[in-house]
C-alpha atoms as a PDB file:
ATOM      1  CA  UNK A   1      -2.668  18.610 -25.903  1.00  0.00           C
ATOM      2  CA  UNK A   2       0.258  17.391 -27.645  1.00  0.00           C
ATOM      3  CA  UNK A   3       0.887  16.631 -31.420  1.00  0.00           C
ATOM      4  CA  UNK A   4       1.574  12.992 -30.231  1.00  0.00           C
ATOM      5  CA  UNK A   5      -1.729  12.952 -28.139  1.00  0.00           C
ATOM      6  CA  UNK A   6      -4.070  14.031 -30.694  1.00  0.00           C
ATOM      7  CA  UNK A   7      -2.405  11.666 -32.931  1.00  0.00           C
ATOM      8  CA  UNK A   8      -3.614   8.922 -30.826  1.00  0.00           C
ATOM      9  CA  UNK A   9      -7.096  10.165 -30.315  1.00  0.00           C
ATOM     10  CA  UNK A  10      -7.330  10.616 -33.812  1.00  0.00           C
ATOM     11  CA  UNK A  11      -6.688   6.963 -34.225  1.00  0.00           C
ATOM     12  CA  UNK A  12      -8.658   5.558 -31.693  1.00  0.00           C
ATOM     13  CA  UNK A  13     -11.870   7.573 -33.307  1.00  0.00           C
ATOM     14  CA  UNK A  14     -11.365   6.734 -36.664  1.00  0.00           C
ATOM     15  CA  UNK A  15     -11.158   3.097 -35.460  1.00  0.00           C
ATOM     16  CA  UNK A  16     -14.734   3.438 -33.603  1.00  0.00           C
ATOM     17  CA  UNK A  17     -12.670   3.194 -30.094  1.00  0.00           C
ATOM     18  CA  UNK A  18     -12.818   6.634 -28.333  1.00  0.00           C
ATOM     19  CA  UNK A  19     -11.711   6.794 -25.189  1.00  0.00           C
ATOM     20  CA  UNK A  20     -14.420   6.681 -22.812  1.00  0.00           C
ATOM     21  CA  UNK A  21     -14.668   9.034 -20.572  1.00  0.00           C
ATOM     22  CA  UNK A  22     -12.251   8.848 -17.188  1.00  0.00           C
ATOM     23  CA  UNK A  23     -10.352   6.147 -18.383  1.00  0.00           C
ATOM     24  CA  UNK A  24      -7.318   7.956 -19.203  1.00  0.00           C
ATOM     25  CA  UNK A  25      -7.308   9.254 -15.716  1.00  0.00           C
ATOM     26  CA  UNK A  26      -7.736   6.337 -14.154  1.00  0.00           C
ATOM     27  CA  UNK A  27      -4.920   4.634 -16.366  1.00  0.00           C
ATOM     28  CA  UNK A  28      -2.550   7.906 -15.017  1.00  0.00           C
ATOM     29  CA  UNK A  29      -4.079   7.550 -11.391  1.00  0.00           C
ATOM     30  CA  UNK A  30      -3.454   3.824 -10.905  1.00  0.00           C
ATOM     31  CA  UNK A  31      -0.227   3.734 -12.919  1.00  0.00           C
ATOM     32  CA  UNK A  32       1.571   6.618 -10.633  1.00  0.00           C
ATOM     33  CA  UNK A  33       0.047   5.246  -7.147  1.00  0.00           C
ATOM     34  CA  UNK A  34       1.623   2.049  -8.042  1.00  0.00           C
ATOM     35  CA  UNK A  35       5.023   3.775  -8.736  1.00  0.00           C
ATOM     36  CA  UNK A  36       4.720   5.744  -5.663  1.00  0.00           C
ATOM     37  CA  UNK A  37       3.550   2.847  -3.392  1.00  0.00           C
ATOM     38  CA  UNK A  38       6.477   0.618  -4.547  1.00  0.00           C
ATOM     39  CA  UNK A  39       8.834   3.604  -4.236  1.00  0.00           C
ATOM     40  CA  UNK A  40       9.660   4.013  -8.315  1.00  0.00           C
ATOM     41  CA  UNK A  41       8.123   7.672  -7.657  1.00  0.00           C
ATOM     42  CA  UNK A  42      10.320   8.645  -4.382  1.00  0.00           C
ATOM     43  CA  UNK A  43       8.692  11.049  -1.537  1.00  0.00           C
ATOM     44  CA  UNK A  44       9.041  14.320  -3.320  1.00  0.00           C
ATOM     45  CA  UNK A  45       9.456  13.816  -6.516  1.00  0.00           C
ATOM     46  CA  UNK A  46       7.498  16.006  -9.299  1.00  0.00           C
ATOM     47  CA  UNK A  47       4.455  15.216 -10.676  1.00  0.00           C
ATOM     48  CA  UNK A  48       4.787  17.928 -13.326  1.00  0.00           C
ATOM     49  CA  UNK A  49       1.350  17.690 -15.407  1.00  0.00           C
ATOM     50  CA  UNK A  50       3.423  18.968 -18.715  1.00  0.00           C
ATOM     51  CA  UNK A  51       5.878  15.685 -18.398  1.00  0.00           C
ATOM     52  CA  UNK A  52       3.293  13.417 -17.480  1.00  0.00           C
ATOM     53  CA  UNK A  53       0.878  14.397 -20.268  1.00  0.00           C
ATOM     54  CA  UNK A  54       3.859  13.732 -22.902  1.00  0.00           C
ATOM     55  CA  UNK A  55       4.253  10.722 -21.247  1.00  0.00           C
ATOM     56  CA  UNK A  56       0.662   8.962 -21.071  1.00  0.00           C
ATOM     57  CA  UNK A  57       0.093  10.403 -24.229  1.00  0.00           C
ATOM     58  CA  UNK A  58      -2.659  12.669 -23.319  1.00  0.00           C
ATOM     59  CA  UNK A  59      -4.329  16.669 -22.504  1.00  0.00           C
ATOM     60  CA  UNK A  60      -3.757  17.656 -19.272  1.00  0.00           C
ATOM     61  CA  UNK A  61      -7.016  17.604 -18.094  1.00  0.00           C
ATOM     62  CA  UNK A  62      -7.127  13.694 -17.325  1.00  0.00           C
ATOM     63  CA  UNK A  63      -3.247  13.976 -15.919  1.00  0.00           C
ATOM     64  CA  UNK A  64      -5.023  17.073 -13.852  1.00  0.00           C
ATOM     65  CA  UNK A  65      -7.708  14.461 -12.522  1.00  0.00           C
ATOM     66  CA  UNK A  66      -5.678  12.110 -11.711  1.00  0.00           C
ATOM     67  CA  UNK A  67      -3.394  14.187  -9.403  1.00  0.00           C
ATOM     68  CA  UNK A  68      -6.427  15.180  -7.781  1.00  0.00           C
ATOM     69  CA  UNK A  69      -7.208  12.012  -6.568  1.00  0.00           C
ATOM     70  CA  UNK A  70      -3.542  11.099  -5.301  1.00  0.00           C
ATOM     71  CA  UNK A  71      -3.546  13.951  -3.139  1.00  0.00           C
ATOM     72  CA  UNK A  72      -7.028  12.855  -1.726  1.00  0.00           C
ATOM     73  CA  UNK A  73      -5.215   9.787  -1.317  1.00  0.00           C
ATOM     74  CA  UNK A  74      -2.244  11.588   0.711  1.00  0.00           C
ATOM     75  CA  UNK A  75       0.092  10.082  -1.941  1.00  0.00           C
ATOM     76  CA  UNK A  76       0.933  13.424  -3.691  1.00  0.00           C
ATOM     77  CA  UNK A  77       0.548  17.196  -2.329  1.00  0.00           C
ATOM     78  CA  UNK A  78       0.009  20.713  -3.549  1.00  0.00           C
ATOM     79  CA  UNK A  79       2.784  23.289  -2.899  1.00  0.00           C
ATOM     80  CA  UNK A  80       1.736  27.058  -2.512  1.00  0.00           C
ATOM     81  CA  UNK A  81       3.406  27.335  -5.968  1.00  0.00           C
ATOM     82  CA  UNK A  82       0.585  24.709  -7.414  1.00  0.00           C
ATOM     83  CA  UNK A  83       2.873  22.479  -8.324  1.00  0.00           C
ATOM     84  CA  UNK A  84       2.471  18.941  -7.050  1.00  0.00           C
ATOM     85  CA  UNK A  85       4.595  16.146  -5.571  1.00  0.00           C
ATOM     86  CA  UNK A  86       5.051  12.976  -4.176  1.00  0.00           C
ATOM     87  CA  UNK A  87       3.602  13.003  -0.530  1.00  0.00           C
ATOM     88  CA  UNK A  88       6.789  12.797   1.777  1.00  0.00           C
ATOM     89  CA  UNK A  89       6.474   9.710   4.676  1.00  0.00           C
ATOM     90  CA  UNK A  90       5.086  11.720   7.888  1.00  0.00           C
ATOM     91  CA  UNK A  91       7.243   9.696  10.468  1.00  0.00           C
ATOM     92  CA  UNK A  92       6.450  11.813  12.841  1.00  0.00           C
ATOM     93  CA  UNK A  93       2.838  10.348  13.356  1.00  0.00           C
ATOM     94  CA  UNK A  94       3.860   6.964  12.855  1.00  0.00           C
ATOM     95  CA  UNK A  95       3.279   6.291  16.644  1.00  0.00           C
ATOM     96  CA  UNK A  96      -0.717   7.060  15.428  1.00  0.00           C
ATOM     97  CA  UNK A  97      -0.455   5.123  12.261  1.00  0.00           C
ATOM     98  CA  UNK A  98       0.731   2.307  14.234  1.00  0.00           C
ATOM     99  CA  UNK A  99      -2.110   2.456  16.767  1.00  0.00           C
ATOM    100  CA  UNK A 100      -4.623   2.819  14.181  1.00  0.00           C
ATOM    101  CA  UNK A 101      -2.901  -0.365  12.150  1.00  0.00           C
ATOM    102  CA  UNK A 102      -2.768  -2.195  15.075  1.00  0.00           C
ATOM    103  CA  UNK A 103      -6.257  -1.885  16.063  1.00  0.00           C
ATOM    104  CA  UNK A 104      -7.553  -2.656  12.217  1.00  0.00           C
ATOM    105  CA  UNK A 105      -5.891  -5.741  12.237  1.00  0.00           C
ATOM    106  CA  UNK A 106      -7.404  -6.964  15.567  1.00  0.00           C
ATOM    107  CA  UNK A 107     -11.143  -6.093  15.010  1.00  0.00           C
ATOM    108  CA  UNK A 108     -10.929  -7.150  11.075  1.00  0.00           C
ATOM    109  CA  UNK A 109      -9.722 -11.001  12.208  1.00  0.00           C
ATOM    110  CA  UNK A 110     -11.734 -11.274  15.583  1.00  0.00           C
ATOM    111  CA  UNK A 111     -15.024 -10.137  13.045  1.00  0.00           C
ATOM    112  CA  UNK A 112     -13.907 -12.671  10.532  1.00  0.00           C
ATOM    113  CA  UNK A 113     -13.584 -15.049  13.475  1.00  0.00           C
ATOM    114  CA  UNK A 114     -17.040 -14.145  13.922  1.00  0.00           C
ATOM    115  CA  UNK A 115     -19.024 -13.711  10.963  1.00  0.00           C
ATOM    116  CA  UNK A 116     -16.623 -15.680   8.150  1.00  0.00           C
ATOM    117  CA  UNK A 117     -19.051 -17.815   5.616  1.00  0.00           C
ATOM    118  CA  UNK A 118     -17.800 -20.601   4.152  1.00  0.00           C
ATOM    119  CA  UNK A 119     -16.880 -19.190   0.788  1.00  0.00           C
ATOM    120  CA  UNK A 120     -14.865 -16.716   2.327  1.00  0.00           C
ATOM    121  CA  UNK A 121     -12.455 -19.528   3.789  1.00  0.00           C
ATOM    122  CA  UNK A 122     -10.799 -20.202   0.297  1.00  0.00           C
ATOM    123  CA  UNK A 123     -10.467 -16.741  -1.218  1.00  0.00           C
ATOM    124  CA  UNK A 124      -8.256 -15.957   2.248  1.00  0.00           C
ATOM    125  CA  UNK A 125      -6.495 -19.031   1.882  1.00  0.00           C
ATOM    126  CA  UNK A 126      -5.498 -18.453  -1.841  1.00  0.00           C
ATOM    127  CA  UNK A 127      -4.207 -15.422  -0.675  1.00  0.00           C
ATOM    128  CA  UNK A 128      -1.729 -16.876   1.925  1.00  0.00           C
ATOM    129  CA  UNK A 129      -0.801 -19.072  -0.600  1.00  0.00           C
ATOM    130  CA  UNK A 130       0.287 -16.279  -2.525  1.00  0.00           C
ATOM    131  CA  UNK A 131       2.160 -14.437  -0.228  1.00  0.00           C
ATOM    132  CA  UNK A 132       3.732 -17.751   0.959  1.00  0.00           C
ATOM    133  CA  UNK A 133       4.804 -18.031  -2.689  1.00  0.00           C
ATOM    134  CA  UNK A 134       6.539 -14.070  -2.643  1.00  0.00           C
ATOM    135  CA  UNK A 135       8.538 -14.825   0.536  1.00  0.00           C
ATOM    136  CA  UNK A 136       9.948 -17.980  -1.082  1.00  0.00           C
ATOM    137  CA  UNK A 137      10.722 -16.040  -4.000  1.00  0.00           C
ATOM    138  CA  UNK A 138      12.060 -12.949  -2.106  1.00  0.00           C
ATOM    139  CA  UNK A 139      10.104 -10.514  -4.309  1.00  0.00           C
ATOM    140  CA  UNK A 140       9.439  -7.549  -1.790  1.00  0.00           C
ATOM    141  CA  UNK A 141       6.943  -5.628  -4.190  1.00  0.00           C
ATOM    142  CA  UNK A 142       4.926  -8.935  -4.484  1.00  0.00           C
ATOM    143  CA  UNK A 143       5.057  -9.615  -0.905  1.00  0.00           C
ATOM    144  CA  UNK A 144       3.940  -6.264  -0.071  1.00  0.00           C
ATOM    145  CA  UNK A 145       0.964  -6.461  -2.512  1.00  0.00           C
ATOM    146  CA  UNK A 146      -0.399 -10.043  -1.316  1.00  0.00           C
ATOM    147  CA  UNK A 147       0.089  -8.968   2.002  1.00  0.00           C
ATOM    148  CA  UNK A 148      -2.627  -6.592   1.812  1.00  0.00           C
ATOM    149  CA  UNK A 149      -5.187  -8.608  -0.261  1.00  0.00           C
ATOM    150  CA  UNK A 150      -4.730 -11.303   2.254  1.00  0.00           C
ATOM    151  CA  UNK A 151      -5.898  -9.106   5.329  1.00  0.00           C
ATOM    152  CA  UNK A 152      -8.363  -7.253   2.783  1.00  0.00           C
ATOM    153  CA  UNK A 153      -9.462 -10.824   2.225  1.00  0.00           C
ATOM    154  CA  UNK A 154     -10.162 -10.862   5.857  1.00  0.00           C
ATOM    155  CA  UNK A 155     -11.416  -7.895   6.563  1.00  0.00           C
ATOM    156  CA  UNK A 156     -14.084  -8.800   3.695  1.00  0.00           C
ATOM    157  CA  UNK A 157     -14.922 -11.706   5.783  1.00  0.00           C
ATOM    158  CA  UNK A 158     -15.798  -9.714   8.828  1.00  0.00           C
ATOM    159  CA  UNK A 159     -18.300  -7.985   6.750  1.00  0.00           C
ATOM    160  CA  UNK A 160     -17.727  -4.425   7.933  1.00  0.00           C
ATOM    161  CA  UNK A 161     -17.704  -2.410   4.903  1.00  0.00           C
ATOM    162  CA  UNK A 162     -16.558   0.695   7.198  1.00  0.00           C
ATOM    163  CA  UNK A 163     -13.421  -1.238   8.846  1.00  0.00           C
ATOM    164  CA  UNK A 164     -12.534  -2.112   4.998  1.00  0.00           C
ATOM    165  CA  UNK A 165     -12.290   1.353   3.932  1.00  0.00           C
ATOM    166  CA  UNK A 166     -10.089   2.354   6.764  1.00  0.00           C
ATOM    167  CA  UNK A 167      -7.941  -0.283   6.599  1.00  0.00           C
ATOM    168  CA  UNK A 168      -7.317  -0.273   2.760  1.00  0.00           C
ATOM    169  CA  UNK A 169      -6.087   2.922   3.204  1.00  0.00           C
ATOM    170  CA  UNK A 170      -4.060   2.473   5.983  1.00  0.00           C
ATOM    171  CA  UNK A 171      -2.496  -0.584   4.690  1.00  0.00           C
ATOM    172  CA  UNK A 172      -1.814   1.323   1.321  1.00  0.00           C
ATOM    173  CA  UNK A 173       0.223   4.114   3.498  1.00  0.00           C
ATOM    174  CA  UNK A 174       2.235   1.491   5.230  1.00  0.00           C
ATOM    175  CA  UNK A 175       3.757  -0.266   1.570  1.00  0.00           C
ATOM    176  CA  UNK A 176       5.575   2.913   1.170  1.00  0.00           C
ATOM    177  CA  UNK A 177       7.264   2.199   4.892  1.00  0.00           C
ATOM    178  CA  UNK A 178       7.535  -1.399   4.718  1.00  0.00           C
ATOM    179  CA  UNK A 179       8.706  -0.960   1.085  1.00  0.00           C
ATOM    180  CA  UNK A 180      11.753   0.898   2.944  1.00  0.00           C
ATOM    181  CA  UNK A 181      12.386  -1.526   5.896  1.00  0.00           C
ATOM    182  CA  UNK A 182      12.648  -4.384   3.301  1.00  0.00           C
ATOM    183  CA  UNK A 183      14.833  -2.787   1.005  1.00  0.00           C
ATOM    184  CA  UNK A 184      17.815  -2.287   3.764  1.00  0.00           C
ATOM    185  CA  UNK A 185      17.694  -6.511   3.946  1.00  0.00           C
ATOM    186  CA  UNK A 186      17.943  -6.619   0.216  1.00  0.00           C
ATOM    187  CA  UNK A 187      14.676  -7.980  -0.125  1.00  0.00           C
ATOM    188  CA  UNK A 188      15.325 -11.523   1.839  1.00  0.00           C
ATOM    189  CA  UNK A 189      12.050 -11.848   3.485  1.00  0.00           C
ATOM    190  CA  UNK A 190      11.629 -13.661   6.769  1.00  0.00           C
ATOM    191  CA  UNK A 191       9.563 -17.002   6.462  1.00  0.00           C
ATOM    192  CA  UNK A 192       8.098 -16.501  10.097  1.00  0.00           C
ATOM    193  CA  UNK A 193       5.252 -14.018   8.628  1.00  0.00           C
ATOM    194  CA  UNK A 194       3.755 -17.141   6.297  1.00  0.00           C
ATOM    195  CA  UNK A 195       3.895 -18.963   9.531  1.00  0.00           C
ATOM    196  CA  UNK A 196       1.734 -16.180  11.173  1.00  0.00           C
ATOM    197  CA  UNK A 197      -0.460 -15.621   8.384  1.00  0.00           C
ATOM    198  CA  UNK A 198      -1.442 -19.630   9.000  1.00  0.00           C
ATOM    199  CA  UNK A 199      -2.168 -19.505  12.334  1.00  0.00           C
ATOM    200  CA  UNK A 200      -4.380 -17.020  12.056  1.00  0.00           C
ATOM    201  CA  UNK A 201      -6.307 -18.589   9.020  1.00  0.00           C
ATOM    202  CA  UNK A 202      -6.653 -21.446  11.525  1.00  0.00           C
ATOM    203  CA  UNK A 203      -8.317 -19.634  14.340  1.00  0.00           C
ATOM    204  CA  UNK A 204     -10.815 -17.679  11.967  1.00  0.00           C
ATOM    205  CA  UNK A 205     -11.439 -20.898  10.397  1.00  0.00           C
ATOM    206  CA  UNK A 206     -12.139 -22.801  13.606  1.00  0.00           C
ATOM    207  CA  UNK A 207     -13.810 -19.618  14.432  1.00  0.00           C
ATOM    208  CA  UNK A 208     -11.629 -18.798  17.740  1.00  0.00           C
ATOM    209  CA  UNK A 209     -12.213 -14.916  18.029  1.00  0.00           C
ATOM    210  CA  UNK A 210     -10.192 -14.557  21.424  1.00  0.00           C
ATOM    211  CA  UNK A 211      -7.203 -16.389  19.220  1.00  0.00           C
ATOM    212  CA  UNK A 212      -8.098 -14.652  16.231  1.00  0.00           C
ATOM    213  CA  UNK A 213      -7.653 -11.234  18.077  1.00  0.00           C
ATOM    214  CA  UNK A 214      -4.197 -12.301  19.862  1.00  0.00           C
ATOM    215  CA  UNK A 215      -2.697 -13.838  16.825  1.00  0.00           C
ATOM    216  CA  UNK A 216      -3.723 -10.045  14.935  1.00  0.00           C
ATOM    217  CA  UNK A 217      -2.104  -8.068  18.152  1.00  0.00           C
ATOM    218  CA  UNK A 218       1.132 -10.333  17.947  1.00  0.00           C
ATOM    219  CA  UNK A 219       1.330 -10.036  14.291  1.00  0.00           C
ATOM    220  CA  UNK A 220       0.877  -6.133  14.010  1.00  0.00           C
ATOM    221  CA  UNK A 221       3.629  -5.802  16.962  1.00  0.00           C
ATOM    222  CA  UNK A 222       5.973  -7.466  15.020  1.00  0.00           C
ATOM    223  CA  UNK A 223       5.894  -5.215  12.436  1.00  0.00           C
ATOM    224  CA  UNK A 224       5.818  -2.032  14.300  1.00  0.00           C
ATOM    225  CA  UNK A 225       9.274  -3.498  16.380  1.00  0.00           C
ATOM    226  CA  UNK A 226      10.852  -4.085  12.429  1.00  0.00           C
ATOM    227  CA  UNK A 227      10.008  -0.680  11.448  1.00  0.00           C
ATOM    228  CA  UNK A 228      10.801   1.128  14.344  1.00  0.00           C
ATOM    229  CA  UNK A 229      13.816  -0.876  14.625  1.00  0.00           C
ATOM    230  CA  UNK A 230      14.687   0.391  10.374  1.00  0.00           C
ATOM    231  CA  UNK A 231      13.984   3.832  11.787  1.00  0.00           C
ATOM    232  CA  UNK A 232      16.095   3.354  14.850  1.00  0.00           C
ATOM    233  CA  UNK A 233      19.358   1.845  12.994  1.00  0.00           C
ATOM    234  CA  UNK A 234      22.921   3.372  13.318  1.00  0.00           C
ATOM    235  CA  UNK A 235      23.659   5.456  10.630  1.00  0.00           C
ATOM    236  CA  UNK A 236      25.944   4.709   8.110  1.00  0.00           C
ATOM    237  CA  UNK A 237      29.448   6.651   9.844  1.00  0.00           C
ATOM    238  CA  UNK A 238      28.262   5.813  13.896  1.00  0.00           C
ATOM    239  CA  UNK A 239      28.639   9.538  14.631  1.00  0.00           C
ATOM    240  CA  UNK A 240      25.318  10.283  16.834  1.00  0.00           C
ATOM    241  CA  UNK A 241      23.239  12.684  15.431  1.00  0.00           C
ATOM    242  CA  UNK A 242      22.427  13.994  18.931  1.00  0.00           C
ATOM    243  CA  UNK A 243      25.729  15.690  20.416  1.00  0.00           C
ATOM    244  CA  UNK A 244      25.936  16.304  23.658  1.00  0.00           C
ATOM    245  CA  UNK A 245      28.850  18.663  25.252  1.00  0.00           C
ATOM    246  CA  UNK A 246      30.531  17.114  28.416  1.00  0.00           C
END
């Protein structure tokens, strides 16, 4: 532990405030998965447990804990040399992510179509409002972040604890990649998704699963065609990367 860290603990007992247990790793865990979500922490940068426990303040046993759980998360890996780093983005298996997105949107609106209460109704609408209220502002990080708790908000709705889990973490591995395609349009954010996001609050509120289902497909396409099409731009000389001899 350091000097500085045992300082601070030293403090926080004398004052009848120990630390309880696991909340310094969860203060290290949630502080670097933000950082790495918004990109702060890019793919393959060190998480060196030495650097982080000067910074935080604290042994290396809750820094240790805490990079455990990012690397169940997939947001950090293990090299062979035990060091640890920022997961890289696997775009190779985006064409699975995408399929896997795709279908977690549908089924999470058609079952909130379905099985929505009436209480749910204004806890998904606050949540539009929000992300309305990003895009006008252009603030990508806050549009990325109420764009998942409004289709969490959803997916809540549907009551299918299951679906949430999978698509909490899916949505969580796509901020990283829509955190990229976002950035190259310097963060000027196209109103047409608050327009989307509405019309689907409409059909689960009228409780149009057929619509509700549609609206989802049409809504996850159009993200998939902005990514791909980040993925698919001309680099920044036009030389092809793919020479062919004539």
């Amino acid at each position: 532990m350091t000097e500085a860290a045992e300082d601070r603990e030293t403090e926080e007992a004398s004052a009848g405030k120990p630390r309880s247990r696991g909340q310094g790793a969860r203060t290290v865990y949630e502080t670097l998965r933000q950082a790495i979500l918004e990109l702060t922490l890019e793919p393959g940068s060190p998480l060196d447990e030495a650097s982080l426990s000067e910074r935080f303040e604290m042994s290396r046993t809750p820094i240790r804990e805490a990079l455990v759980r990012l690397v169940a998360d997939g947001l950090a890996r293990t090299l062979p040399n035990r060091n640890t780093v920022v997961a890289t983005i696997d775009f190779e298996h985006l064409p699975v992510y995408f399929e896997a997105l795709t279908l977690m949107y549908r089924v999470t609106t058609r079952s909130a179509a379905v099985h929505r209460r009436d209480r749910d109704l204004p806890v998904i609408r606050e949540q539009a409002r929000r992300y309305a209220a990003a895009v006008a502002s252009q603030d990508a990080l806050g549009m990325i972040e109420t764009n998942r708790d409004f289709h969490m908000a959803i997916a809540d709705a549907g009551g299918n604890p299951y679906f949430n889990l999978l698509f909490s973490r899916l949505l969580d591995e796509g901020r990283r990649i829509l955190r990229l395609y976002y950035r190259s349009f310097d963060d000027k954010l196209p109103r047409r998704f608050v327009d989307e996001h509405e019309e689907i609050v409409r059909a689960i509120e009228a409780g149009d699963a057929d619509e509700a289902d549609c609206l989802a497909a049409a809504h996850a396409a159009q993200i998939v065609r902005q990514i791909q099409s980040y993925i698919d731009r001309p680099t920044v000389t036009g030389i092809p990367l793919h020479f062919e001899r004539r």
